[in-house]
Protein backbone atom coordinates (compact mmCIF):
# COMPACT_ATOMS: atom_id res chain seq x y z
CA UNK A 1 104.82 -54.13 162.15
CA UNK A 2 105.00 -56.65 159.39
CA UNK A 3 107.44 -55.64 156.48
CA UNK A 4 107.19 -57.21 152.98
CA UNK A 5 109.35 -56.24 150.30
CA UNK A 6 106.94 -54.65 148.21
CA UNK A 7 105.90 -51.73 151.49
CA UNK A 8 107.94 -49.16 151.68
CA UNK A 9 108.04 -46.64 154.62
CA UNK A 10 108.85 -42.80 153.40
CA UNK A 11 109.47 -40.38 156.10
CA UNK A 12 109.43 -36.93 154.99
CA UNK A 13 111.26 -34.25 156.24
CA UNK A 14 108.66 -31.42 156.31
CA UNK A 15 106.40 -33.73 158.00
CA UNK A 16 106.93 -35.92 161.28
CA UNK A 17 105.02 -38.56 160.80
CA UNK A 18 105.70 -41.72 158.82
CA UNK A 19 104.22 -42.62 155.30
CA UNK A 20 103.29 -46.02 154.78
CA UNK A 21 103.14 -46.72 150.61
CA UNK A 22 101.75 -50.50 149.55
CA UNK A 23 103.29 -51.35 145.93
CA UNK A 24 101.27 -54.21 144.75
CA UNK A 25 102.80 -57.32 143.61
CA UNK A 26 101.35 -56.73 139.63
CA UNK A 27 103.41 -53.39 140.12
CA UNK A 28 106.84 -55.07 141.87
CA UNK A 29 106.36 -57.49 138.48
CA UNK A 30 106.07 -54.52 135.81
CA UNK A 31 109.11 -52.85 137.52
CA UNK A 32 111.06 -56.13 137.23
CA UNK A 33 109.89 -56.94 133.91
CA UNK A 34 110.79 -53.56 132.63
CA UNK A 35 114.30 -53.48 134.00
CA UNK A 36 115.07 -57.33 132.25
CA UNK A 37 113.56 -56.22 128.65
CA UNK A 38 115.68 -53.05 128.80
CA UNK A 39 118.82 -54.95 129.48
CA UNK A 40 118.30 -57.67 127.30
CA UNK A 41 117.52 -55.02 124.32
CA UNK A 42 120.56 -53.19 125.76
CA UNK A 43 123.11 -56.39 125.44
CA UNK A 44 121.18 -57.35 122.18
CA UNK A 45 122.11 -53.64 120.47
CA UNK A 46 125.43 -54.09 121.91
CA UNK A 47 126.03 -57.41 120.52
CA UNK A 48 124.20 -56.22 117.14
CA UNK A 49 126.13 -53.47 115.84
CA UNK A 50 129.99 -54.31 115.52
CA UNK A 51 132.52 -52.24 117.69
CA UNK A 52 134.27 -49.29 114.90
CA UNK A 53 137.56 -49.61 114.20
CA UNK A 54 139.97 -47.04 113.86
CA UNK A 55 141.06 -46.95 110.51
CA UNK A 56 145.26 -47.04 109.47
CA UNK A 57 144.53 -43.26 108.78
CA UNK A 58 143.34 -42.51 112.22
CA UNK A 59 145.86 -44.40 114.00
CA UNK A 60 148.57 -42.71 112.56
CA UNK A 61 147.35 -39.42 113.39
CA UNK A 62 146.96 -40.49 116.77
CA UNK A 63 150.29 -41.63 116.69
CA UNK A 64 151.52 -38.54 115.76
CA UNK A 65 149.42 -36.61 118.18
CA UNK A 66 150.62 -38.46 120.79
CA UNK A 67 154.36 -37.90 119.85
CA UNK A 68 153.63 -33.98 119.63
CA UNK A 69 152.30 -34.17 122.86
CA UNK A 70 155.04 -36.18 124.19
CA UNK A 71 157.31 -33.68 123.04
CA UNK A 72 155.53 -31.38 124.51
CA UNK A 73 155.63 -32.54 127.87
CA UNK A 74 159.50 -32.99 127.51
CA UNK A 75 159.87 -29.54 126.83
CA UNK A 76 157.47 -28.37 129.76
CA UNK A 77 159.62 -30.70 132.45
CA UNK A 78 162.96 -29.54 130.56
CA UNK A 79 161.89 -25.87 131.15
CA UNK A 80 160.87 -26.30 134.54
CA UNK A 81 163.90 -27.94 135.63
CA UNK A 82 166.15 -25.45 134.05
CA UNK A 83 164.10 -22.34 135.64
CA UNK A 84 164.43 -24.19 139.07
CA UNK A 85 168.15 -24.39 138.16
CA UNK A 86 168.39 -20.90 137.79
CA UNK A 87 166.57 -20.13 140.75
CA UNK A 88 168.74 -21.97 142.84
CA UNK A 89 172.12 -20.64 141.12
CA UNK A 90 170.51 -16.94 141.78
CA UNK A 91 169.70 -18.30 145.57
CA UNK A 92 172.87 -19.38 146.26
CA UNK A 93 174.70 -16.06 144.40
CA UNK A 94 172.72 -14.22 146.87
CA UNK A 95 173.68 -16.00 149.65
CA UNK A 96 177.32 -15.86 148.68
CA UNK A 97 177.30 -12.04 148.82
């Protein structure tokens, strides 16, 4: 069986037998032709409109954000550690006993 790059064999699972579709080669060149003028358009919006930038305003509330946050996390790890601290201090008390 000769194979091309524009047949494509489609076996389908309700049915045993094998499907043989022919895409033409005015159909392989749409489908080509399509996918290069919607990248090109794609890199040409991309390169069109300018990247925003975060304004002084912005940045410092994302500054601050991320120092709450920070904080935050601190406080989680420090309150963690301390109830694992007096886990093990109760652990060993009743272990002592």
């Amino acid at each position: 069986m000769k194979t091309a790059l524009y047949n494509l064999i489609v076996i389908s699972p309700e049915n045993t037998g094998l499907n043989r579709i022919h895409v033409s080669r005015s159909a392989l060149m749409i489908l080509a032709a399509a996918f290069v003028l919607s990248f090109c358009s794609t890199v040409f919006l991309l390169l069109t409109f300018p990247r925003v930038q975060l304004r002084e305003i912005d940045r410092s509330q994302l500054v601050h954000v991320r120092h709450e946050t920070d904080i935050q996390r601190q406080n989680t790890y420090l309150a963690r550690n301390a109830d694992a601290d007096r886990n093990m201090s109760l652990q060993s008390g009743f272990i002592n006993q």
